[in-house]
N, C-alpha and C. Protein backbone atom coordinates (compact mmCIF):
# COMPACT_ATOMS: atom_id res chain seq x y z
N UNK A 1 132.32 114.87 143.14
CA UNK A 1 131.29 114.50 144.10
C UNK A 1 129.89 114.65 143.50
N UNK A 2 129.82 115.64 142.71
CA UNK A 2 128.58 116.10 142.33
C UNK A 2 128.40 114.89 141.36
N UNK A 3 129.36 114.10 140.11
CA UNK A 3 128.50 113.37 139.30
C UNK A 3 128.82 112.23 139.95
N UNK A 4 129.22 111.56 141.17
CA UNK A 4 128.98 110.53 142.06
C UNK A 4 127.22 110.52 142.76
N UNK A 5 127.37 111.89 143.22
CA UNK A 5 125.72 112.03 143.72
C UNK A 5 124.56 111.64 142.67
N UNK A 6 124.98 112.41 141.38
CA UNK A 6 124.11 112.34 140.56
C UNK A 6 124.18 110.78 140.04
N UNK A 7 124.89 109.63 139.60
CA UNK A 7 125.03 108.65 139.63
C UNK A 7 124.45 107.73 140.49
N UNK A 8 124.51 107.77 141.67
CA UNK A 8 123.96 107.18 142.85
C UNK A 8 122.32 107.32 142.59
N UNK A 9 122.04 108.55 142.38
CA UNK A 9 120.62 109.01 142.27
C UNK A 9 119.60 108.28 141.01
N UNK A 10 120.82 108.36 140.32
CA UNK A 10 119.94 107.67 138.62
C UNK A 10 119.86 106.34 139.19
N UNK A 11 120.70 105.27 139.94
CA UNK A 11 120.98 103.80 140.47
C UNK A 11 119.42 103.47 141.37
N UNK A 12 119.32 104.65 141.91
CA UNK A 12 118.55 104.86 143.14
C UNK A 12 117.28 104.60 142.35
N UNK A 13 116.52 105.24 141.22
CA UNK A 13 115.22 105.63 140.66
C UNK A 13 115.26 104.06 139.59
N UNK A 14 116.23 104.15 139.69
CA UNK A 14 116.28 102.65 138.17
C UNK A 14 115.84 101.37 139.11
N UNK A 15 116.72 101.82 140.34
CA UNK A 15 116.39 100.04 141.12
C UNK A 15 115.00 100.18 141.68
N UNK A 16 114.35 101.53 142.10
CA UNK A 16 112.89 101.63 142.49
C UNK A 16 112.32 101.68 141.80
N UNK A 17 111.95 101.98 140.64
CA UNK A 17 111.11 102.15 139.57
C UNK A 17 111.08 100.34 139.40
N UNK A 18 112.47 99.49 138.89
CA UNK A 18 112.91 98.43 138.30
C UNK A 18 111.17 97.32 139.20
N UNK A 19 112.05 97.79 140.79
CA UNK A 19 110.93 96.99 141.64
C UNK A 19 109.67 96.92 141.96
N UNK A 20 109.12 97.97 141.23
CA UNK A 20 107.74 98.63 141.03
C UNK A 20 107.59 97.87 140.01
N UNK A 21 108.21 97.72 138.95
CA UNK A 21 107.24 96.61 138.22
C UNK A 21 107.59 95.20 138.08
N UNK A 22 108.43 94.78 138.56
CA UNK A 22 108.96 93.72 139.35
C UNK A 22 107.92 93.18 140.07
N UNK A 23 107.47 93.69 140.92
CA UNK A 23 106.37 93.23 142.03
C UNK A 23 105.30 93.66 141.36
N UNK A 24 104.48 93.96 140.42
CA UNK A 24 103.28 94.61 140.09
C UNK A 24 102.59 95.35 140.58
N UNK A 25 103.47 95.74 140.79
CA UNK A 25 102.46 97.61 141.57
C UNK A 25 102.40 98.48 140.61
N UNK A 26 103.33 98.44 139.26
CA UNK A 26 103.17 98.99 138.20
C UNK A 26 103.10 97.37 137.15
N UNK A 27 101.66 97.85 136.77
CA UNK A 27 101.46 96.42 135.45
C UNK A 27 101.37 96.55 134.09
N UNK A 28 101.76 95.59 133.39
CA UNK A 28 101.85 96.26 132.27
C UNK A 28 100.68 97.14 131.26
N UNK A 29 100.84 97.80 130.50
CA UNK A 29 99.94 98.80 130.21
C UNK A 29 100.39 100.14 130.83
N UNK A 30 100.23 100.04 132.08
CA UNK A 30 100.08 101.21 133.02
C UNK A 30 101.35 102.59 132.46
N UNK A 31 100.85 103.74 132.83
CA UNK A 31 101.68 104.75 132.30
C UNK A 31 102.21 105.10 133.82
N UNK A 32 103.43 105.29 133.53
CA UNK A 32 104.02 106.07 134.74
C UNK A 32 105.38 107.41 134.11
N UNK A 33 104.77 108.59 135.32
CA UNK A 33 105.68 109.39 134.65
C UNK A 33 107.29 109.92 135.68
N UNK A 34 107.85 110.41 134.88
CA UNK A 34 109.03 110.98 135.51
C UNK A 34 108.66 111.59 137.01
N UNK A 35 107.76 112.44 136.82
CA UNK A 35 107.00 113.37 137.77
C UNK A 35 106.99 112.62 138.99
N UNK A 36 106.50 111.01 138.99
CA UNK A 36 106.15 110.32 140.04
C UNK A 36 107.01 109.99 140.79
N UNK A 37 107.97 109.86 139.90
CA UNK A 37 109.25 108.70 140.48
C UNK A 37 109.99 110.23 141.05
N UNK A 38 109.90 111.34 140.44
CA UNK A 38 110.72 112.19 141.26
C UNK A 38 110.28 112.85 142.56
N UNK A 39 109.09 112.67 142.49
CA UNK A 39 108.06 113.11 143.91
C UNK A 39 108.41 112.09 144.87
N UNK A 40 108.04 110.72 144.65
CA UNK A 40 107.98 109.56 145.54
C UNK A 40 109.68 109.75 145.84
N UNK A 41 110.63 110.15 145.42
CA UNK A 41 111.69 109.74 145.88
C UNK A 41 112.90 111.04 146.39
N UNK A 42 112.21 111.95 145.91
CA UNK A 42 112.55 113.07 146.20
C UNK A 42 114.19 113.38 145.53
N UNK A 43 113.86 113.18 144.33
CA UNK A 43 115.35 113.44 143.15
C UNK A 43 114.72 114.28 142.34
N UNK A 44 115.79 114.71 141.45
CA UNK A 44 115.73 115.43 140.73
C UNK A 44 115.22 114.58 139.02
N UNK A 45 114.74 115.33 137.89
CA UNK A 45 114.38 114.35 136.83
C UNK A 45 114.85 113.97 136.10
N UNK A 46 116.14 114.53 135.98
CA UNK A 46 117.28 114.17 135.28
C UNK A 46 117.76 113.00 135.88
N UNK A 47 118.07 112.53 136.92
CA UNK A 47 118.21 110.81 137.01
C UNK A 47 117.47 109.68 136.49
N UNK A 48 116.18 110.35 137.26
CA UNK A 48 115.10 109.62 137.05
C UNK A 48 114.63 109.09 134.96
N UNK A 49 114.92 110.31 134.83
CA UNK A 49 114.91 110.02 133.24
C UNK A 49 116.34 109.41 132.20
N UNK A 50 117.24 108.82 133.41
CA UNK A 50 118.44 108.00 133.31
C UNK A 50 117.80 106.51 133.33
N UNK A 51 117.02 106.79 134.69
CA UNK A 51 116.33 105.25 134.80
C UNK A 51 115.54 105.00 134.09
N UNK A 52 114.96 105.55 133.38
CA UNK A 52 113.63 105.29 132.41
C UNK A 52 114.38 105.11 131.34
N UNK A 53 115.55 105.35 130.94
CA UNK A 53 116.15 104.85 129.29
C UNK A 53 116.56 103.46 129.85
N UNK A 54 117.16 102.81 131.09
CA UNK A 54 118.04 101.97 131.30
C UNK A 54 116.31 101.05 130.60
N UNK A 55 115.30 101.26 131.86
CA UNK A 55 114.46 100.85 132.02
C UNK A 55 113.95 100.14 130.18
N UNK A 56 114.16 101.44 129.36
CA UNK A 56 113.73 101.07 128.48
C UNK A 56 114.45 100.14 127.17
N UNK A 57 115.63 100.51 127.32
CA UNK A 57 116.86 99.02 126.97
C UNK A 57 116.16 98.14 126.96
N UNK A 58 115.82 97.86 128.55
CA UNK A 58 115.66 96.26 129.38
C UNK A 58 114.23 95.85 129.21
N UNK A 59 113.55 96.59 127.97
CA UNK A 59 112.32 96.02 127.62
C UNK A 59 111.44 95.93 128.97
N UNK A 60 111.21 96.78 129.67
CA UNK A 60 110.39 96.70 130.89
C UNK A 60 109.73 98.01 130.95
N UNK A 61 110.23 99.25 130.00
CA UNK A 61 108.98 100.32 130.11
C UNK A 61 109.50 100.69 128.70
N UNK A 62 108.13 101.32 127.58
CA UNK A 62 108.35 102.03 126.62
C UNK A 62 108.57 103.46 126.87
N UNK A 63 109.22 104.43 126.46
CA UNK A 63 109.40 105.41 126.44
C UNK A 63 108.33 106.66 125.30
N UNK A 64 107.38 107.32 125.58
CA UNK A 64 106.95 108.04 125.01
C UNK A 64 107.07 109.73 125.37
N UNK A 65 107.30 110.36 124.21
CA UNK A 65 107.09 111.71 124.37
C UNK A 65 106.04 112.40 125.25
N UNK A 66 105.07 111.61 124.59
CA UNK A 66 104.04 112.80 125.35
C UNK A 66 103.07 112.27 126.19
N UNK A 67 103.63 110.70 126.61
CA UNK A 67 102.57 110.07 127.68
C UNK A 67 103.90 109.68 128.82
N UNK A 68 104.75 110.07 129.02
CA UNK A 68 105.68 109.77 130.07
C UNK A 68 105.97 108.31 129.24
N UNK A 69 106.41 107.29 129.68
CA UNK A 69 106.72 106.02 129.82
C UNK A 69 105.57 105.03 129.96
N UNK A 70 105.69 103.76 129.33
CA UNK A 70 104.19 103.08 129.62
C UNK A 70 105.04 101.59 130.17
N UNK A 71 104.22 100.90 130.78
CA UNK A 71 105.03 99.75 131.16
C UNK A 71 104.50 98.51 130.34
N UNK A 72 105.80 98.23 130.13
CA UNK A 72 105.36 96.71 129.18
C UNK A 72 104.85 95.58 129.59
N UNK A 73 103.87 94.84 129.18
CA UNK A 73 103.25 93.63 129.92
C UNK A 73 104.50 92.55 129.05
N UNK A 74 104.46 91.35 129.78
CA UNK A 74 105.43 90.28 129.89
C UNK A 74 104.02 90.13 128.44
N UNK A 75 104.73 89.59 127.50
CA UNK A 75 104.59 88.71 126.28
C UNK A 75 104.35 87.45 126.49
N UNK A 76 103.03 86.62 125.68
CA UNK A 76 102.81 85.65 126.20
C UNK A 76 104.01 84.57 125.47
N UNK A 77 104.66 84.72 124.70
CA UNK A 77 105.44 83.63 124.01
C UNK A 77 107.09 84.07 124.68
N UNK A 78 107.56 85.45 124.94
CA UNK A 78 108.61 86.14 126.05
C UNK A 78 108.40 84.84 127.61
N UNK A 79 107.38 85.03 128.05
CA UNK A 79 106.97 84.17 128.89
C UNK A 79 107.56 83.17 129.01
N UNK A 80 107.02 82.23 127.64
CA UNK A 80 107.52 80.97 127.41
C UNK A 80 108.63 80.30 127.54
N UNK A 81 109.18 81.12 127.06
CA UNK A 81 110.60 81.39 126.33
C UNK A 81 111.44 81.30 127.78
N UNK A 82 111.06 82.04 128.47
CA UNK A 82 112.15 82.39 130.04
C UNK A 82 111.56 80.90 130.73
N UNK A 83 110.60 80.83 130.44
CA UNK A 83 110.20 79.47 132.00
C UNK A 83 110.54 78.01 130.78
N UNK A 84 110.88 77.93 129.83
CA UNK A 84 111.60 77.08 129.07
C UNK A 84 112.80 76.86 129.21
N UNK A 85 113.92 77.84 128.97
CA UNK A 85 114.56 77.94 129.55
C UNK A 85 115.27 77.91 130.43
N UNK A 86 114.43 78.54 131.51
CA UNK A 86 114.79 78.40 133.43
C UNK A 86 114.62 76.80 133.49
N UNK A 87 113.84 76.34 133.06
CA UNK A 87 113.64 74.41 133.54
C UNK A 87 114.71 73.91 132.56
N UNK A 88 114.90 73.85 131.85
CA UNK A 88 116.20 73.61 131.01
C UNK A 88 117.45 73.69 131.80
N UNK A 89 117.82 74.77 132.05
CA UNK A 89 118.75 75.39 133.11
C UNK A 89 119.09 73.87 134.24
N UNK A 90 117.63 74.40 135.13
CA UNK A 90 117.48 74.05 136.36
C UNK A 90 117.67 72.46 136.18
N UNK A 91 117.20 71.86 135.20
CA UNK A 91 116.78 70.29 135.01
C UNK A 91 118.63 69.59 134.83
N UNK A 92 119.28 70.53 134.04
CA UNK A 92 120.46 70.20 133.42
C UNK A 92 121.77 70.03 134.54
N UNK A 93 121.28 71.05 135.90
CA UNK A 93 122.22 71.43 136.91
C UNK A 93 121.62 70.20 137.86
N UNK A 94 120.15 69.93 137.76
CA UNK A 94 119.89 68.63 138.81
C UNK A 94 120.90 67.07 138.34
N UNK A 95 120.92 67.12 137.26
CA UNK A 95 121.52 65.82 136.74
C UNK A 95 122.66 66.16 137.08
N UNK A 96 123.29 67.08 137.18
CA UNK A 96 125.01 67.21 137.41
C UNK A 96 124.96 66.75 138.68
N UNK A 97 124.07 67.47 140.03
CA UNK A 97 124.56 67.18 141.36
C UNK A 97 124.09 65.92 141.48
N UNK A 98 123.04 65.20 140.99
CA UNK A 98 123.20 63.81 141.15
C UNK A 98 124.05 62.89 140.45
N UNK A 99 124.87 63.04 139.07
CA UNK A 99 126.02 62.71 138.90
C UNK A 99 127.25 62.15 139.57
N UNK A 100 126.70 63.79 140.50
CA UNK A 100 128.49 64.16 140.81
C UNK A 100 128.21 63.27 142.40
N UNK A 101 127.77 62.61 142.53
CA UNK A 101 126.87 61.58 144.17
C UNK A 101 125.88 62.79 144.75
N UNK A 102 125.25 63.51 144.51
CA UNK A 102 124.12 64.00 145.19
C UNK A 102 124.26 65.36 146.22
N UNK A 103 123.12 66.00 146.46
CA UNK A 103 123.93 67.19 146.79
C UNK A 103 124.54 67.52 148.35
N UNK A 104 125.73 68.00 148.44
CA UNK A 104 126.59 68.22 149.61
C UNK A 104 125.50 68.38 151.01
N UNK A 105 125.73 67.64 151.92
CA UNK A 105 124.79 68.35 153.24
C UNK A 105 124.57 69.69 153.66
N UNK A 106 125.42 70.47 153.54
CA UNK A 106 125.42 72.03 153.46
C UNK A 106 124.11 72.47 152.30
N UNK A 107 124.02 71.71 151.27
CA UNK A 107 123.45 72.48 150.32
C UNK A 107 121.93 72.19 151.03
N UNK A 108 121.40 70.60 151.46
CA UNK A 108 120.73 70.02 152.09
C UNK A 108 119.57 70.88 153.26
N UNK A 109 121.13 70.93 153.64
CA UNK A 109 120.46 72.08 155.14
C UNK A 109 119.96 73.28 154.59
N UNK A 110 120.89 73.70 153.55
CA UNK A 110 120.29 75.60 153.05
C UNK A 110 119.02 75.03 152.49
N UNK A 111 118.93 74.09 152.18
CA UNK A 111 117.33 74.08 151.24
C UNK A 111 116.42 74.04 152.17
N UNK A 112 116.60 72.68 153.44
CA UNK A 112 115.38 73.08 154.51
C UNK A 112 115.02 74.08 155.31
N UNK A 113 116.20 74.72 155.55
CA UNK A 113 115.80 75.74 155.91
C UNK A 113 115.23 77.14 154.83
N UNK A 114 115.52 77.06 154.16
CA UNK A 114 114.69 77.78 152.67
C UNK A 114 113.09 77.24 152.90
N UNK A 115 113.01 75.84 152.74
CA UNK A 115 111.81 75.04 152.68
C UNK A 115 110.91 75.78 154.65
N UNK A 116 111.74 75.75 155.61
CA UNK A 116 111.26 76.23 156.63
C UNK A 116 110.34 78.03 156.48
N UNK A 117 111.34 78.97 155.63
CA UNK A 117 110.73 79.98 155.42
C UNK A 117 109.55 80.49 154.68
N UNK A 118 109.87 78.98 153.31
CA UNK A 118 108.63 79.44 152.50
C UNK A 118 106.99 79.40 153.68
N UNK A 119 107.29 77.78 154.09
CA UNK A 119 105.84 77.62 154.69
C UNK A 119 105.93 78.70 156.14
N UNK A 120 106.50 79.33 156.67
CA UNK A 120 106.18 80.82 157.36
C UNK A 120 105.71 81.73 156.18
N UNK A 121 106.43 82.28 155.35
CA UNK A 121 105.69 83.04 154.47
C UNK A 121 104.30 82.48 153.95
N UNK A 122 104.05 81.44 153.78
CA UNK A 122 102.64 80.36 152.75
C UNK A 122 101.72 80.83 154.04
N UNK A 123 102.05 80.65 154.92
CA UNK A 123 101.48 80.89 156.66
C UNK A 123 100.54 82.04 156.32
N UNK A 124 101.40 83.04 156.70
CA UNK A 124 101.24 84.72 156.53
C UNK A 124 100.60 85.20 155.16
N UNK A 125 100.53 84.31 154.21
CA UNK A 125 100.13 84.51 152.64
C UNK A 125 101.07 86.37 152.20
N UNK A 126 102.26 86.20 153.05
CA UNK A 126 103.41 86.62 152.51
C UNK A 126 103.60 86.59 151.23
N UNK A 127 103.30 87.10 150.13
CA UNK A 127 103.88 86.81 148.59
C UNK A 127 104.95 87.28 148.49
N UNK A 128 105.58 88.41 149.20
CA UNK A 128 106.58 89.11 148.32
C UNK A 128 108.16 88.22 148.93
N UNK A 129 107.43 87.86 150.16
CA UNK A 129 108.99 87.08 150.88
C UNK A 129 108.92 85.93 150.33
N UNK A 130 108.00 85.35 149.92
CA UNK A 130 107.66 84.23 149.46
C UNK A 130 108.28 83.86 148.32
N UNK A 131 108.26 84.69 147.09
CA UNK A 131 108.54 85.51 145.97
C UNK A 131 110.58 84.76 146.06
N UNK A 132 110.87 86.07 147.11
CA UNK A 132 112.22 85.61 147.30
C UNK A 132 112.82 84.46 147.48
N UNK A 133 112.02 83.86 148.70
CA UNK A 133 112.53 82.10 148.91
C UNK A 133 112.55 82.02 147.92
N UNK A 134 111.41 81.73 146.77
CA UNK A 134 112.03 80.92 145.98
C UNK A 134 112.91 81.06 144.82
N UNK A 135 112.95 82.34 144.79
CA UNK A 135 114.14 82.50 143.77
C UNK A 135 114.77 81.70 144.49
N UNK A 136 115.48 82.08 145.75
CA UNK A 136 116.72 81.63 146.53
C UNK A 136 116.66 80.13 146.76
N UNK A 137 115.76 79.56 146.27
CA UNK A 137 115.64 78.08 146.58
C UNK A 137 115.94 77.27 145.12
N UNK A 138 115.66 77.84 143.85
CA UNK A 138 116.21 77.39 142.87
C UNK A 138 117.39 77.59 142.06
N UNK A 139 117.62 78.85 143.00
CA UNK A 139 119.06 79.19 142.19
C UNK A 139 120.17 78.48 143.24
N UNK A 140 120.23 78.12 144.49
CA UNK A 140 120.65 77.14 145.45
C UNK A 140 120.88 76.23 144.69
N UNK A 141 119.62 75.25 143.96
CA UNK A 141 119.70 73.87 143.19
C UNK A 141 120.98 74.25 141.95
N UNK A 142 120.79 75.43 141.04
CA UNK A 142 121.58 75.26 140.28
C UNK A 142 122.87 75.51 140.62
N UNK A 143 123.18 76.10 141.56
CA UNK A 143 124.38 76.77 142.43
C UNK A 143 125.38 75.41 142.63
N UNK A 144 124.32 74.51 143.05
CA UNK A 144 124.82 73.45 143.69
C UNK A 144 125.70 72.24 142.85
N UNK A 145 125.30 72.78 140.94
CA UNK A 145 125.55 72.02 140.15
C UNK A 145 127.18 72.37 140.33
N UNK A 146 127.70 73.29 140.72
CA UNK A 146 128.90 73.95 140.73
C UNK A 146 129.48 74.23 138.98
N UNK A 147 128.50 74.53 138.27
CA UNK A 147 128.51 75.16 136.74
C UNK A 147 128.31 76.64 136.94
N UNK A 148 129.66 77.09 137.10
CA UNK A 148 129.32 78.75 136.28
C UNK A 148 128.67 79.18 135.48
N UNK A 149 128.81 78.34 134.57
CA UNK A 149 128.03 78.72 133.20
C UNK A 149 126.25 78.95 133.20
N UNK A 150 126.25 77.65 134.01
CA UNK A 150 124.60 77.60 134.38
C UNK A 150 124.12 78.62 135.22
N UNK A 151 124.90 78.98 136.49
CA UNK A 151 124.36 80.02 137.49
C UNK A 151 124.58 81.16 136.94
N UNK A 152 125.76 81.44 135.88
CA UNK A 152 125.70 82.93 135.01
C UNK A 152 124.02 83.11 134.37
N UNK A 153 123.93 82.40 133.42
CA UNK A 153 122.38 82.26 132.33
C UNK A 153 121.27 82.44 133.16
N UNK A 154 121.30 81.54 134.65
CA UNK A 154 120.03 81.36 135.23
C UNK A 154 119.94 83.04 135.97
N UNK A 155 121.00 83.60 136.50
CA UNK A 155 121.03 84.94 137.22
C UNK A 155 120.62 85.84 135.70
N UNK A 156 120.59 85.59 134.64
CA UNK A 156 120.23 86.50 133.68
C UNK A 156 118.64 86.31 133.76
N UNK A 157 118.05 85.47 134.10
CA UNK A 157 116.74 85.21 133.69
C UNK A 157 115.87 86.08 135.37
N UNK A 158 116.94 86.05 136.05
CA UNK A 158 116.48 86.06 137.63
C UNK A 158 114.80 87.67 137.48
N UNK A 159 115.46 88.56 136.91
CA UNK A 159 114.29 89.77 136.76
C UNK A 159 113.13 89.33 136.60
N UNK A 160 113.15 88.37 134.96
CA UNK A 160 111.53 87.78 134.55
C UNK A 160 111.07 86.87 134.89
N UNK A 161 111.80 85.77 135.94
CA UNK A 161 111.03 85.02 136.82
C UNK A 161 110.21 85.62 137.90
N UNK A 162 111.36 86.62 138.44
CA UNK A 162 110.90 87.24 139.83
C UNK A 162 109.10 87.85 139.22
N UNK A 163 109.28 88.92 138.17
CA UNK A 163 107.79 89.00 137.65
C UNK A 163 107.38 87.94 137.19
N UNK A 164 107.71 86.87 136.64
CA UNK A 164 106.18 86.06 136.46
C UNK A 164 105.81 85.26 137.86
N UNK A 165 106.68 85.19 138.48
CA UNK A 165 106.31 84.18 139.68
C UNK A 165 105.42 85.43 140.72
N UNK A 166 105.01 86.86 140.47
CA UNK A 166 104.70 88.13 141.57
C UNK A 166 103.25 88.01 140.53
N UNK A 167 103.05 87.68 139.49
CA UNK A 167 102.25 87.77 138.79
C UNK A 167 101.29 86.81 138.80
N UNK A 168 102.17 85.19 138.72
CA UNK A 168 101.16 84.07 139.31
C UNK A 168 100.57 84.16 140.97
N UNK A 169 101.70 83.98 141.68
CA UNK A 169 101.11 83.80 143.06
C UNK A 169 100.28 85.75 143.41
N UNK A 170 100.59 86.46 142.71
CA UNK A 170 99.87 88.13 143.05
C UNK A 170 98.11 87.53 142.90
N UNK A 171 97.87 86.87 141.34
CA UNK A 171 96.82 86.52 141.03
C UNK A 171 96.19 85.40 142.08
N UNK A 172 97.30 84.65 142.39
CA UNK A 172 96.62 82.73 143.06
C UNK A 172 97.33 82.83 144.42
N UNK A 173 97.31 84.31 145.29
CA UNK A 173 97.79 83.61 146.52
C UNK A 173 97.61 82.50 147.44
N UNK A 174 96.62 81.62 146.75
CA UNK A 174 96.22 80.38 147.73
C UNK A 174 96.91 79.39 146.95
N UNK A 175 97.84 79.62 146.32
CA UNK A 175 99.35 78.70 145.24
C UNK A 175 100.07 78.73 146.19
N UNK A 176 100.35 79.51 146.90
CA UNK A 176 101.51 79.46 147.84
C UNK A 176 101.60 78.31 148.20
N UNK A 177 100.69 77.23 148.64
CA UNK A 177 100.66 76.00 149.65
C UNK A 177 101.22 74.86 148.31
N UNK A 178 100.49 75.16 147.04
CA UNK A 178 100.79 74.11 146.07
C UNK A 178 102.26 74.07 145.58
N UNK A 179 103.29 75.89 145.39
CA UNK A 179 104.33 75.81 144.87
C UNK A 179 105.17 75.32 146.06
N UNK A 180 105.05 75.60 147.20
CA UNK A 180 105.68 74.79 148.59
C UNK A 180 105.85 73.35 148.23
N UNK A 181 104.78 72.64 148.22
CA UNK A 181 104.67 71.54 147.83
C UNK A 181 105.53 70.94 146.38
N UNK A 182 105.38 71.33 146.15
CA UNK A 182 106.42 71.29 144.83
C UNK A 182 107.91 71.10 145.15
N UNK A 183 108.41 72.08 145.97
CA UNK A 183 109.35 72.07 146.29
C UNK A 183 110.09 71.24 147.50
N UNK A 184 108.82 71.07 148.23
CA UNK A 184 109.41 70.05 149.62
C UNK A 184 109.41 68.53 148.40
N UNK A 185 109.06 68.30 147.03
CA UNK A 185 109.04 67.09 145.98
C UNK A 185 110.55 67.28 145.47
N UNK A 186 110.74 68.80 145.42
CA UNK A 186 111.76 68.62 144.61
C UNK A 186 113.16 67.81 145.30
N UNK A 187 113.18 68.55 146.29
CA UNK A 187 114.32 68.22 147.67
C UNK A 187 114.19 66.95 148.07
N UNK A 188 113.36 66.44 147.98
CA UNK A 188 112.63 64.74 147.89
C UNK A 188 113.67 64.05 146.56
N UNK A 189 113.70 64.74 145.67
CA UNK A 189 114.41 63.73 144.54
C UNK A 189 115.56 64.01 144.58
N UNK A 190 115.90 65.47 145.12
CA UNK A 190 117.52 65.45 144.77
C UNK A 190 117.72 64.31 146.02
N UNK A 191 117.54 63.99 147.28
CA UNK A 191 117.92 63.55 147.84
C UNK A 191 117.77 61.54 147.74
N UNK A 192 117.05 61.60 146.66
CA UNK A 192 116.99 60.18 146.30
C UNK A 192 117.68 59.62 145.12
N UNK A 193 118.75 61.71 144.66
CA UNK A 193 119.52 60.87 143.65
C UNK A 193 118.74 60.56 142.54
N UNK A 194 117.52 61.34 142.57
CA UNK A 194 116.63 60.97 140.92
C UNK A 194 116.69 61.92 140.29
N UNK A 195 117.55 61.85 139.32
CA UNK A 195 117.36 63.30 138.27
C UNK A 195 116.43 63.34 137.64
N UNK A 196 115.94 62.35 136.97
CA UNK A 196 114.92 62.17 136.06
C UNK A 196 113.72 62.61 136.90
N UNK A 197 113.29 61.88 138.25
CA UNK A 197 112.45 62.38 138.99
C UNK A 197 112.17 63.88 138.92
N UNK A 198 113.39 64.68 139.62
CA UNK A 198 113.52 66.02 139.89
C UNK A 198 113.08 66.95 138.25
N UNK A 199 113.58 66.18 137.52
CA UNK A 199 113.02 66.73 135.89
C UNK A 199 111.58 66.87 135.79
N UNK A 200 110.84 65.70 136.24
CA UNK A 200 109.39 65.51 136.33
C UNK A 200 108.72 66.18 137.02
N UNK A 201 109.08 66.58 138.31
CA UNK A 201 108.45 67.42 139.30
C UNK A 201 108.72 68.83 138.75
N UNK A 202 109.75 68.99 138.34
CA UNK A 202 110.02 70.72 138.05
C UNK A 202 109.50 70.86 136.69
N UNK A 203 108.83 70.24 135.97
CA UNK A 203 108.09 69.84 134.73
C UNK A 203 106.82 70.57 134.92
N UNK A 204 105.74 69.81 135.97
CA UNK A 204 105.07 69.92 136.47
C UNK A 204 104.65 71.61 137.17
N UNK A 205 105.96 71.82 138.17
CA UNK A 205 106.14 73.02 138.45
C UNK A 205 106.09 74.71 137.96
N UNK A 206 107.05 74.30 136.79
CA UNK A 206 107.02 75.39 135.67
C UNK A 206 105.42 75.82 135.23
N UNK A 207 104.86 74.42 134.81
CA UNK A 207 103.65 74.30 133.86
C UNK A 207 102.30 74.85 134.59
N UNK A 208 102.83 75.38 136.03
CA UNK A 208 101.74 76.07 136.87
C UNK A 208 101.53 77.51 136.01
N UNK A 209 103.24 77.65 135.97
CA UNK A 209 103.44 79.15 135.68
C UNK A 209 102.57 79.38 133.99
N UNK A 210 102.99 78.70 133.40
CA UNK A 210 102.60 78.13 132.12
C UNK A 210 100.49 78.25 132.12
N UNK A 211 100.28 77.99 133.00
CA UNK A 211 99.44 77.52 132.65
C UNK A 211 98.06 78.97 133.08
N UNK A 212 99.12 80.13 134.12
CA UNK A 212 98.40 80.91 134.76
C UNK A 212 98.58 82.14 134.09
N UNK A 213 99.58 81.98 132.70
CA UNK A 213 100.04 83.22 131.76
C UNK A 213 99.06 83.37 130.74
């Protein structure tokens, strides 16, 4: 029981700490120590300093002796690299569902109604729910390609989108209305059956991110 508790506890400080700089409340540069994460959460530091090695694996905090942990800023060519990628991904899974005749009405409906939440969140200048739609609105598109392979790779990238997309709209919350827009384009092409289209718009899309790094 005891190294179940203690397990749970290290899970506990790794996924809060993880979301602290996830969302930029911790940015890169910034030092954060054991001390904090065990106060704010009321554990002991021996977990907490479980989460800070995972943390530091996953290239998201350096580990120092005598300054606690420092958090790593996203790399401007790291950057690149993931939102290259992610449209690669995403572009490759649009051509499949228009291939395969276009995407299922079920998938249709989950998107407008996705598309319904963002503009409540864009409303509210909500970023962090905002944040979520759209993960959940592009990993839907690739979902929809019905490629494992693709929704495995794209769920690997899911961490450093979630920060660069908390990082663009954190900086440009008045983006909210433009990346909406984007997306009520994108749902526009899958449904006209234009891959090439949907390539162009999510071209466009990425190159916001691109362009605000």
């Amino acid at each position: 029981m005891a190294d179940k508790a203690a397990a749970l506890a290290a899970e506990r400080a790794y996924l809060y700490t993880k979301d602290l700089i996830l969302r930029g409340e911790l940015s890169g540069g910034q030092l954060i120590s054991e001390g904090r994460i065990c106060g704010e959460l009321g554990v002991s530091r021996t977990p907490v300093h479980e989460a800070f090695l995972r943390l530091d694996t996953e290239r998201l905090l350096a580990l120092s002796s005598r300054k606690g942990a420092v958090v790593l800023p996203v790399a401007p060519q790291e950057a690149r690299d993931v939102l290259e990628t992610r449209e690669a991904i995403e572009s490759t899974a649009a051509r499949r569902v228009v291939a395969d005749g276009g995407p299922a009405q079920e998938v249709l409906s989950r998107l407008r109604a996705n598309l319904e939440r963002q503009e409540e969140y864009a409303g509210a200048a909500d970023v962090e729910a905002f944040v979520e739609a759209d993960e959940e609105f592009h990993s839907s598109v690739v979902a929809a390609s019905g490629n494992p392979i693709a929704v495995h790779f794209f769920g690997l990238l899911r961490d450093r989108q979630q920060r660069l997309r908390h990082q663009l709209l954190g900086i440009r919350p008045g983006h909210l209305a433009v990346v909406l827009d984007d997306h009520r384009r994108l749902v526009d092409r899958l449904r006209a059956l234009d891959a090439e289209g949907y390539a162009g718009v999510l071209s466009v899309h990425v190159a916001r991110h691109q362009g605000a790094l």
